[in-house]
C-alpha atoms as a PDB file:
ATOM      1  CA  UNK A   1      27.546 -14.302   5.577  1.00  0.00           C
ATOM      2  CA  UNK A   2      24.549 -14.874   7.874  1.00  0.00           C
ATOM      3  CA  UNK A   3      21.182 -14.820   5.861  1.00  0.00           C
ATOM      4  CA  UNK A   4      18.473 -12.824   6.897  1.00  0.00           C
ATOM      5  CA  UNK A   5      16.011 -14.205   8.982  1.00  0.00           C
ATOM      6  CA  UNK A   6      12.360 -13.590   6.950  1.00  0.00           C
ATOM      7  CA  UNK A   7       8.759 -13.732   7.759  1.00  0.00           C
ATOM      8  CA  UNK A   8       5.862 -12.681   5.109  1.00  0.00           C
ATOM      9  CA  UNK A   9       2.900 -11.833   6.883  1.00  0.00           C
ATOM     10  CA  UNK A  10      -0.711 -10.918   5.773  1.00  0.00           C
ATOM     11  CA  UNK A  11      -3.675  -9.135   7.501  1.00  0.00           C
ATOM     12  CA  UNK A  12      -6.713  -7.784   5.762  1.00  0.00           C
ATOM     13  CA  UNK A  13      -6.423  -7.960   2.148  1.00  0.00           C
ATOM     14  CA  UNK A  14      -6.598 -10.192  -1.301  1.00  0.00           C
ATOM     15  CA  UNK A  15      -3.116 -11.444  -1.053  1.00  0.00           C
ATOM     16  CA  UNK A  16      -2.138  -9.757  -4.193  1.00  0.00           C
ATOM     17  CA  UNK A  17       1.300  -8.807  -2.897  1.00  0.00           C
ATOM     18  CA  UNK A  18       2.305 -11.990  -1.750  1.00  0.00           C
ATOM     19  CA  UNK A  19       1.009 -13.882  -5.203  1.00  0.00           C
ATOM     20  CA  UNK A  20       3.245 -11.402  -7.114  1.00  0.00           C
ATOM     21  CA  UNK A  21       6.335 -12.172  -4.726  1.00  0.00           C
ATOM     22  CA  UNK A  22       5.476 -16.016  -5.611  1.00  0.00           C
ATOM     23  CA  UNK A  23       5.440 -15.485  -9.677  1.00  0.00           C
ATOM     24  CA  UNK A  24       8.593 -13.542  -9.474  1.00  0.00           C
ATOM     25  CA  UNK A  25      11.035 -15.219 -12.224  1.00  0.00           C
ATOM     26  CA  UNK A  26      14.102 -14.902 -10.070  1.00  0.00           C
ATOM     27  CA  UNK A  27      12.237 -16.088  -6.696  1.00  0.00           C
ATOM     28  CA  UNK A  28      14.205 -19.324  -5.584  1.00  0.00           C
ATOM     29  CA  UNK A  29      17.434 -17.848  -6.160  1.00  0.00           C
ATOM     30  CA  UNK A  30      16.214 -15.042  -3.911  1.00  0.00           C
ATOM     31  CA  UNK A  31      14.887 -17.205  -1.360  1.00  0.00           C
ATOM     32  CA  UNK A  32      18.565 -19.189  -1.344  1.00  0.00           C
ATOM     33  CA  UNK A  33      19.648 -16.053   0.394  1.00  0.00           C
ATOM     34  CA  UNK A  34      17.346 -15.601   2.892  1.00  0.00           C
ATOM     35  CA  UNK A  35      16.466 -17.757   5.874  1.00  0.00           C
ATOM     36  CA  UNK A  36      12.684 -17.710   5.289  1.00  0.00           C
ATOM     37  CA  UNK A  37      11.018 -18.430   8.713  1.00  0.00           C
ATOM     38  CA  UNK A  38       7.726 -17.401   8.283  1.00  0.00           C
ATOM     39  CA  UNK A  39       5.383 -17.969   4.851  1.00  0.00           C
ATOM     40  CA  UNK A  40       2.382 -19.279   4.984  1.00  0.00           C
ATOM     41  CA  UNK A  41       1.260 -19.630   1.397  1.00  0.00           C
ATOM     42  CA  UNK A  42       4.505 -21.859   1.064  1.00  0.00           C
ATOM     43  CA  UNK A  43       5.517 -23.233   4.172  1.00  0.00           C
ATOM     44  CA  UNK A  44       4.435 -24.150   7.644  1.00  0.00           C
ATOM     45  CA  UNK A  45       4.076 -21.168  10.137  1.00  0.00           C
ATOM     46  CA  UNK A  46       6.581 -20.558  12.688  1.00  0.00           C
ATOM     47  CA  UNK A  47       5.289 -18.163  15.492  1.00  0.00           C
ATOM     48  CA  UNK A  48       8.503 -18.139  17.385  1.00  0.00           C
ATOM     49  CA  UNK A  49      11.019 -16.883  14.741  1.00  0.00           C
ATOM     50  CA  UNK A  50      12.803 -13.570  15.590  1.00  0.00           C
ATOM     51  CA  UNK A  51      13.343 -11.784  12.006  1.00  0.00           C
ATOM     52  CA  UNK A  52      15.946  -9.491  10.954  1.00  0.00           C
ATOM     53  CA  UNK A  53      13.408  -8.536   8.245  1.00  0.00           C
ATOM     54  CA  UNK A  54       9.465  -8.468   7.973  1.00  0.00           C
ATOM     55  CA  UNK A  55       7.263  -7.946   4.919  1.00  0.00           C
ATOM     56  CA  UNK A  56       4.033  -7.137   6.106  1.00  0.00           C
ATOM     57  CA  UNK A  57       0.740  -7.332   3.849  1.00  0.00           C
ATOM     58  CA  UNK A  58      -2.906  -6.114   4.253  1.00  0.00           C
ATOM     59  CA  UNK A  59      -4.862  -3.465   6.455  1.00  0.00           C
ATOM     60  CA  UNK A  60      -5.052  -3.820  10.112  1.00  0.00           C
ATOM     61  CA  UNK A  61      -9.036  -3.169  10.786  1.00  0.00           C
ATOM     62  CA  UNK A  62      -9.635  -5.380  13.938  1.00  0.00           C
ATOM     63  CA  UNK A  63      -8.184  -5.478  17.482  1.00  0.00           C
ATOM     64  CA  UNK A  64      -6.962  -8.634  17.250  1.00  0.00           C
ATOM     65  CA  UNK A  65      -4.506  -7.689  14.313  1.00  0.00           C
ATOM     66  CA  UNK A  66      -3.881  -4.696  15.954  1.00  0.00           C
ATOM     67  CA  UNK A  67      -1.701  -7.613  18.892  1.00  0.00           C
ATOM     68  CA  UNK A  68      -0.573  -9.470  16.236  1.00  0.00           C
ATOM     69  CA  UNK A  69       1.107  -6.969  14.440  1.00  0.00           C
ATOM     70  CA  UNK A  70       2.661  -5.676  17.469  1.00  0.00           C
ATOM     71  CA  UNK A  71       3.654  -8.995  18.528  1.00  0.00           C
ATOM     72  CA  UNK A  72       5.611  -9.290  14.905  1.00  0.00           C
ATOM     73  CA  UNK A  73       6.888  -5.567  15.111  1.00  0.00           C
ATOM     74  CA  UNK A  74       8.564  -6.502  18.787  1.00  0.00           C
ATOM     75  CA  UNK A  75      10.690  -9.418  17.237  1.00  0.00           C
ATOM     76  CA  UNK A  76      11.574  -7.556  13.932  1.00  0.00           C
ATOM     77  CA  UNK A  77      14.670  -5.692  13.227  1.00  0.00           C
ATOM     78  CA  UNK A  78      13.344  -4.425   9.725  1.00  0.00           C
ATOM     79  CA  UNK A  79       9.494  -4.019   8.839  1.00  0.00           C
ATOM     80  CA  UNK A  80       8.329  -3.539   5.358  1.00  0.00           C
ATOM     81  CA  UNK A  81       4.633  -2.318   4.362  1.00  0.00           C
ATOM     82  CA  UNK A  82       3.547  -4.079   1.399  1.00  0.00           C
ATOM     83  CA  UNK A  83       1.261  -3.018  -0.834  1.00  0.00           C
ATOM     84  CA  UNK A  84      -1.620  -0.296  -0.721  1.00  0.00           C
ATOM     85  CA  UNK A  85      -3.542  -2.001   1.908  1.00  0.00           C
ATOM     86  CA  UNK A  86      -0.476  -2.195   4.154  1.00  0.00           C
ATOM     87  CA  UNK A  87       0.867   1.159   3.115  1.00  0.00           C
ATOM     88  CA  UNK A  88      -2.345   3.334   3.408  1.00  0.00           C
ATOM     89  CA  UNK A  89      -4.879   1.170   4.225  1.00  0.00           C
ATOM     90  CA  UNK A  90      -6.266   0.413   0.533  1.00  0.00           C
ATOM     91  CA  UNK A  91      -9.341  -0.978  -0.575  1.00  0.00           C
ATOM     92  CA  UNK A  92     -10.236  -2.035   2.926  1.00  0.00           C
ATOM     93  CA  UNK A  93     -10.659   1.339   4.336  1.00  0.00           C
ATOM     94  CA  UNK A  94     -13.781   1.670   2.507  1.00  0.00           C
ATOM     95  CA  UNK A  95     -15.277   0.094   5.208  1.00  0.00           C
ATOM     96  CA  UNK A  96     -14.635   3.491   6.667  1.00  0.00           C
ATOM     97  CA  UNK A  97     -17.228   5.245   4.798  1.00  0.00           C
ATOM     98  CA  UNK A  98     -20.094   2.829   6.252  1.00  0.00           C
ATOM     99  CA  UNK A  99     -22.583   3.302   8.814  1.00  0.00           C
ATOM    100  CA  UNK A 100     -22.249   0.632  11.511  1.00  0.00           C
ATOM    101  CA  UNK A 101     -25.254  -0.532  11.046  1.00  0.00           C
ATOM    102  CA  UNK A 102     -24.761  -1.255   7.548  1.00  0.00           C
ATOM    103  CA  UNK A 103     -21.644  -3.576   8.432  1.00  0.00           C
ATOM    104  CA  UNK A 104     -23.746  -5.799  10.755  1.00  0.00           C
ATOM    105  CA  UNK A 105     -27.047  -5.756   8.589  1.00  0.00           C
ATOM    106  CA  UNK A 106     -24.294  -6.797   5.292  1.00  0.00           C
ATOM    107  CA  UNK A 107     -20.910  -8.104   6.361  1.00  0.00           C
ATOM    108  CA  UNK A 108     -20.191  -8.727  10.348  1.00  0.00           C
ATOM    109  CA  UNK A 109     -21.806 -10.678  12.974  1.00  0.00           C
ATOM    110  CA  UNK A 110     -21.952  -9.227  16.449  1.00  0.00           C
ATOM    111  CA  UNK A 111     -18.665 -10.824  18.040  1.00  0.00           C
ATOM    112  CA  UNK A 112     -16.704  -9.681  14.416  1.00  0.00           C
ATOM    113  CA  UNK A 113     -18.308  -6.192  14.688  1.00  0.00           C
ATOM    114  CA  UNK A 114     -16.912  -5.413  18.356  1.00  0.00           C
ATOM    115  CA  UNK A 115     -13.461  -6.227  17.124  1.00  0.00           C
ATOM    116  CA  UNK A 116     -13.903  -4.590  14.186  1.00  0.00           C
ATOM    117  CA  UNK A 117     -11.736  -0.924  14.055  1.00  0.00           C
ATOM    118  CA  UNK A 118     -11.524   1.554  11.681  1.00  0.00           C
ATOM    119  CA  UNK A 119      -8.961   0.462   8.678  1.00  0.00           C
ATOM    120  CA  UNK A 120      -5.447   1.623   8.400  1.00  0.00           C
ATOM    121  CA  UNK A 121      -2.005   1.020   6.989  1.00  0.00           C
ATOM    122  CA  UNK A 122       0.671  -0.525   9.857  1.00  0.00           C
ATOM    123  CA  UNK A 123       2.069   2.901  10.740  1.00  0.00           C
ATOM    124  CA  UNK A 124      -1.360   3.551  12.382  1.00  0.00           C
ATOM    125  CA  UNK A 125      -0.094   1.210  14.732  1.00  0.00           C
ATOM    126  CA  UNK A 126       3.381   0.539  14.924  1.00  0.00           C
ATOM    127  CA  UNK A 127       6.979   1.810  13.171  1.00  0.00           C
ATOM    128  CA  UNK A 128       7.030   0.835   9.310  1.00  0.00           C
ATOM    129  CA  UNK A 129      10.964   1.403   7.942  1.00  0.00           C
ATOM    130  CA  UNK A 130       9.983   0.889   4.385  1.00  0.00           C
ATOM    131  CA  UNK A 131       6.805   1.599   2.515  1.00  0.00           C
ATOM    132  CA  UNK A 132       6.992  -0.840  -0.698  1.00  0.00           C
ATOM    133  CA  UNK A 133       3.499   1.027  -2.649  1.00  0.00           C
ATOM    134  CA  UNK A 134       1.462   0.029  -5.445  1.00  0.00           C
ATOM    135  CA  UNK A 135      -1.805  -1.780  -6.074  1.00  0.00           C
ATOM    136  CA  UNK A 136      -0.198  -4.776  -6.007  1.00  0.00           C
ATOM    137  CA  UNK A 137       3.430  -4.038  -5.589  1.00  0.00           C
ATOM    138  CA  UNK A 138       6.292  -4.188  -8.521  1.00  0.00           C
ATOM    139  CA  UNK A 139       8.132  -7.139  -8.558  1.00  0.00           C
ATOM    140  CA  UNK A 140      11.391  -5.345  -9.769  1.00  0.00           C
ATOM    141  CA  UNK A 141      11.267  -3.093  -6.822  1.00  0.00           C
ATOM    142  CA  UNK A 142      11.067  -6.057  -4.497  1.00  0.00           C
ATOM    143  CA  UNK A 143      13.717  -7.910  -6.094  1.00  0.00           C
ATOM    144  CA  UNK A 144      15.876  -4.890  -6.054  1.00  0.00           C
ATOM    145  CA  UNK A 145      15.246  -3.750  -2.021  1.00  0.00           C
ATOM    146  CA  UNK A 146      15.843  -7.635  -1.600  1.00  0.00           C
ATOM    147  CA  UNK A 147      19.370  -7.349  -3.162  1.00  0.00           C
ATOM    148  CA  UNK A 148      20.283  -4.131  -1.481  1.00  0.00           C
ATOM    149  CA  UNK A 149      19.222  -5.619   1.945  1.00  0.00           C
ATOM    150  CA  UNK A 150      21.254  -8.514   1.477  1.00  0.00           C
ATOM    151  CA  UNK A 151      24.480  -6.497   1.083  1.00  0.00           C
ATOM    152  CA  UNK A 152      23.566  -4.260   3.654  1.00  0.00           C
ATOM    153  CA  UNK A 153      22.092  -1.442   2.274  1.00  0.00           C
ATOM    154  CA  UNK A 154      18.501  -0.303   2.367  1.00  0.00           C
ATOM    155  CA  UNK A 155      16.872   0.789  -0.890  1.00  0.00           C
ATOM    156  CA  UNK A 156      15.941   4.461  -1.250  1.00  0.00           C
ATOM    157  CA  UNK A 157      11.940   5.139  -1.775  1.00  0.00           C
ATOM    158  CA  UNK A 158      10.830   7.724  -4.441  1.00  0.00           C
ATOM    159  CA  UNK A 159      10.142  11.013  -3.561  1.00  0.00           C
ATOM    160  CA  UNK A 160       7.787  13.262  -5.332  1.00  0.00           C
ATOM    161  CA  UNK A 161       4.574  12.192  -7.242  1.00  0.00           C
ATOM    162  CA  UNK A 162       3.782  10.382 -10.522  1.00  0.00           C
ATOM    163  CA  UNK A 163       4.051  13.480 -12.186  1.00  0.00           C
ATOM    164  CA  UNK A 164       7.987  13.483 -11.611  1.00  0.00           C
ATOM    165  CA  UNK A 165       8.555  10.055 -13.450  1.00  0.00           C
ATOM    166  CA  UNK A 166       5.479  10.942 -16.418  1.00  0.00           C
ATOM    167  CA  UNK A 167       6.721  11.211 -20.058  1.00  0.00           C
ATOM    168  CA  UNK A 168       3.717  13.965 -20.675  1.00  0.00           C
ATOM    169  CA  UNK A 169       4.567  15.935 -17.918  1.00  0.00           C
ATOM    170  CA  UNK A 170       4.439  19.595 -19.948  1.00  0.00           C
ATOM    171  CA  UNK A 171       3.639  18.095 -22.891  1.00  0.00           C
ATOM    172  CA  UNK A 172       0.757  15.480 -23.649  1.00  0.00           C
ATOM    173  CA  UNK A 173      -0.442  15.731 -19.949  1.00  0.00           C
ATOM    174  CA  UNK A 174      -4.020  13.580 -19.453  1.00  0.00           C
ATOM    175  CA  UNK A 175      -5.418  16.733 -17.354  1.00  0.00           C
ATOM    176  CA  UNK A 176      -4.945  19.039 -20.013  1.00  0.00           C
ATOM    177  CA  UNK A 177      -6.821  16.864 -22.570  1.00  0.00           C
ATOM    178  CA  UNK A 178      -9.540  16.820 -19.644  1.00  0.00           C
ATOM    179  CA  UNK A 179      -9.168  13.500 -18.593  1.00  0.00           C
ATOM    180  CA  UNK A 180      -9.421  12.372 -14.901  1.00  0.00           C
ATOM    181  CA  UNK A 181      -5.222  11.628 -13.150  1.00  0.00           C
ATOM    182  CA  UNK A 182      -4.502  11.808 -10.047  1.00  0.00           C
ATOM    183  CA  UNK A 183      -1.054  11.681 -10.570  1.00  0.00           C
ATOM    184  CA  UNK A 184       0.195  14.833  -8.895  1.00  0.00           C
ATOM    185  CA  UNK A 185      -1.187  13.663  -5.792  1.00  0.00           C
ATOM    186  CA  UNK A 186       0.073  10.207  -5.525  1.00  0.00           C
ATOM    187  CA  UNK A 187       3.218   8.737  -4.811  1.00  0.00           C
ATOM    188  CA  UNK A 188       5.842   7.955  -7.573  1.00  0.00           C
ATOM    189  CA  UNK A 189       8.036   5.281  -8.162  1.00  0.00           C
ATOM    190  CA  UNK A 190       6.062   3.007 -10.227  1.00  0.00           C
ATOM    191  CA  UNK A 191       7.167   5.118 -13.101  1.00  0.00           C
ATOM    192  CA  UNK A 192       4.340   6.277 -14.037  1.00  0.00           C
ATOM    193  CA  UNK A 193       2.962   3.189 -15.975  1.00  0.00           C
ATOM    194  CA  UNK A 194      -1.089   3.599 -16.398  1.00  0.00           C
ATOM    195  CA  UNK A 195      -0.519   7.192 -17.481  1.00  0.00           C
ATOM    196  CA  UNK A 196       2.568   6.074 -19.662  1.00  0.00           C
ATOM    197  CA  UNK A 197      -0.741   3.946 -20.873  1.00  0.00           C
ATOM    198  CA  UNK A 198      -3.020   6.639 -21.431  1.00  0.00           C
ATOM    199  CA  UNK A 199      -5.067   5.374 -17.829  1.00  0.00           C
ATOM    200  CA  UNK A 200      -5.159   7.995 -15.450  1.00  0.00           C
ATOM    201  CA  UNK A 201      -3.157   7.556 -12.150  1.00  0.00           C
ATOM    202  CA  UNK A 202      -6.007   6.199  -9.407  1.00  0.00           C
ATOM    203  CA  UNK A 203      -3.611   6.909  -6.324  1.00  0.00           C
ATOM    204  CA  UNK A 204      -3.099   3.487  -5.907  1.00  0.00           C
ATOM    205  CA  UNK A 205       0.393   4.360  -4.086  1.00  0.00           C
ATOM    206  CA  UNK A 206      -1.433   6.850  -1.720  1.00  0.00           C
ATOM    207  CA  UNK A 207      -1.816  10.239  -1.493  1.00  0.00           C
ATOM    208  CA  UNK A 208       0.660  13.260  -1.082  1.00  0.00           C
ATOM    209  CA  UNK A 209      -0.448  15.808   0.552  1.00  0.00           C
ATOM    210  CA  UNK A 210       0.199  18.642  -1.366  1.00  0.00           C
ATOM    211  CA  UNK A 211      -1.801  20.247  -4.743  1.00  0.00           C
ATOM    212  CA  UNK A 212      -5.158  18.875  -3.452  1.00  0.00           C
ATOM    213  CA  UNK A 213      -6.712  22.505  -3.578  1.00  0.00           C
ATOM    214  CA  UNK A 214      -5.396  23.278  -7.002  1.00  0.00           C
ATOM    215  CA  UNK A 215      -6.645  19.860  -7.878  1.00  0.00           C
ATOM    216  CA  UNK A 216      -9.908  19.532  -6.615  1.00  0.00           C
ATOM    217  CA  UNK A 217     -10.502  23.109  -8.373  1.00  0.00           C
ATOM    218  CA  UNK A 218      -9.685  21.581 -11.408  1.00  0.00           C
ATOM    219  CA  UNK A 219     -11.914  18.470 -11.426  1.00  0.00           C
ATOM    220  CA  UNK A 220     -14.912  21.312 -10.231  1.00  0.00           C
ATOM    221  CA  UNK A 221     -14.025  23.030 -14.037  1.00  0.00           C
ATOM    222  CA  UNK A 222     -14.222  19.727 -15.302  1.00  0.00           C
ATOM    223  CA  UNK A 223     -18.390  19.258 -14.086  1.00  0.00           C
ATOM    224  CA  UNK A 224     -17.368  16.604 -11.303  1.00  0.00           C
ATOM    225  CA  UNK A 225     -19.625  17.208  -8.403  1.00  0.00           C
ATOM    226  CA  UNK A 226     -18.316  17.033  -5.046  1.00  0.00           C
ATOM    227  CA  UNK A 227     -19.634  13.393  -4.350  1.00  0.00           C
ATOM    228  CA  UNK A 228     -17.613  11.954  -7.294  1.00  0.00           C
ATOM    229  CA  UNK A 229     -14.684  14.215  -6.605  1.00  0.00           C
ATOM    230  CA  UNK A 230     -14.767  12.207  -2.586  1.00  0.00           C
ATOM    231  CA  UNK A 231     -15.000   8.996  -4.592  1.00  0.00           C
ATOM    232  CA  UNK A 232     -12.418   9.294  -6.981  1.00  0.00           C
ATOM    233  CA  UNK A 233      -9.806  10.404  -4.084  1.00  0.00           C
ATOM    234  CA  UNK A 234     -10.904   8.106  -1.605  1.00  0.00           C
ATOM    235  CA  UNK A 235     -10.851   4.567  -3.978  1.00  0.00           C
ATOM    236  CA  UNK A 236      -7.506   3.641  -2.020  1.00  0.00           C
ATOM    237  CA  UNK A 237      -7.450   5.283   1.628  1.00  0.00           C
ATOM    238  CA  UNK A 238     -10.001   7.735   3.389  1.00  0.00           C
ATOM    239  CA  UNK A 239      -8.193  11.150   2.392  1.00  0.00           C
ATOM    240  CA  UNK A 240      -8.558  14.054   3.811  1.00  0.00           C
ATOM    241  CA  UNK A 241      -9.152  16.980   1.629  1.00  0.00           C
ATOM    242  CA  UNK A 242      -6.956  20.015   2.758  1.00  0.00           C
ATOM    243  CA  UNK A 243      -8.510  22.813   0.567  1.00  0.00           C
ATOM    244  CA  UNK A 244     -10.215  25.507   0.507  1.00  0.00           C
ATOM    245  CA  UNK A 245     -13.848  24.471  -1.152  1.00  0.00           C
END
């Protein structure tokens, strides 16, 4: 059986992802069966390679990652989003919320200014097939969509929110002791592990779209003003509120 031909890739991010695909236990016997082509935090980069599957890391926020990732979508079969960042556009796209000015005076230079772009996840700007989620991602679902690929199958991705996978769902919930979780807005799959923690979901595998209103109403009866309400749901992407305020 032909292995797949790889390439990890990374834009705008901390390289979280990546380090927890490197400190995976079971990593070299993973990488036996693939054909990794592309790595660069192991190997030497090769531009050229044609890949029957791509994980892709980080935000695209400039033009010229905007061609890049293109450029690695055209010559990819498969294309995973990894992590937040990738996913939904993460921590980066809180460059989103400053004033232009503010970037030049504190972060870019002219020349990195004009390419700068607002920050999204990869389906801003090209097809993703798989959206791996999670601030950074879980190992075990990596090594599992890894194993399924391999045999020719593609992994199913959770549907439904936090809520759906929470052992205090209608019980012990956090919101009904009045503590902040943003679980019923986020995307499961990570089964539910800060609130299984007592920690309050932070959305850190992007929003859903639905129970915003109902939630936002909540978090009013709870003495949040509107300013922290915007900060709490906009930590991980710029979200747009659809609710009736």
């Amino acid at each position: 059986m032909n292995k797949p031909k790889t390439g990890f890739f990374s834009f705008t991010c901390c390289q979280g992802c990546q380090f927890t695909i490197l400190f995976i236990d079971e990593l070299l016997d993973i990488f036996k069966k693939l054909d990794v082509k592309h790595f660069h935090l192991l190997k030497e980069k090769n531009r050229r390679a044609e890949f029957d599957l791509a994980f892709v890391e980080g935000a695209i926020t400039t033009k010229r990652e905007v061609i890049k990732l293109k450029k690695i979508r055209n010559k990819t079969k498969f294309l995973v989003a990894v992590g937040a960042c990738a996913c939904h556009g993460g921590i980066p796209s809180n460059k989103n919320f400053l004033e232009r000015s503010e970037l030049q005076k504190y972060v870019y230079n002219q020349e990195m200014l004009d390419d700068s772009i607002k920050a999204t996840g990869l389906d801003a700007h090209v097809k993703v097939d798989y959206y791996m989620r999670g601030c950074p991602i879980i190992k075990e679902e990596f090594v599992d969509f890894v194993h399924k690929f391999i045999h020719g199958e593609i992994k199913k991705e959770f549907q439904g929110p936090v809520c759906n996978e929470c052992p205090r769902r209608g019980k012990d919930c956090l919101l009904k002791q009045g503590k902040l979780c943003l679980g019923a807005l986020t995307h499961g799959g990570c089964d539910a592990l800060c609130p299984r923690k007592d920690v309050g979901c932070i959305m850190c595998r992007g929003p859903l779209r639905d129970n915003f209103a109902n939630e936002i109403k909540l978090f009013k009866n709870f003495g949040l003003s509107e300013q922290d309400i915007k900060n709490k749901l906009s930590k991980f992407k710029e979200v747009k509120v659809y609710a009736n305020n």
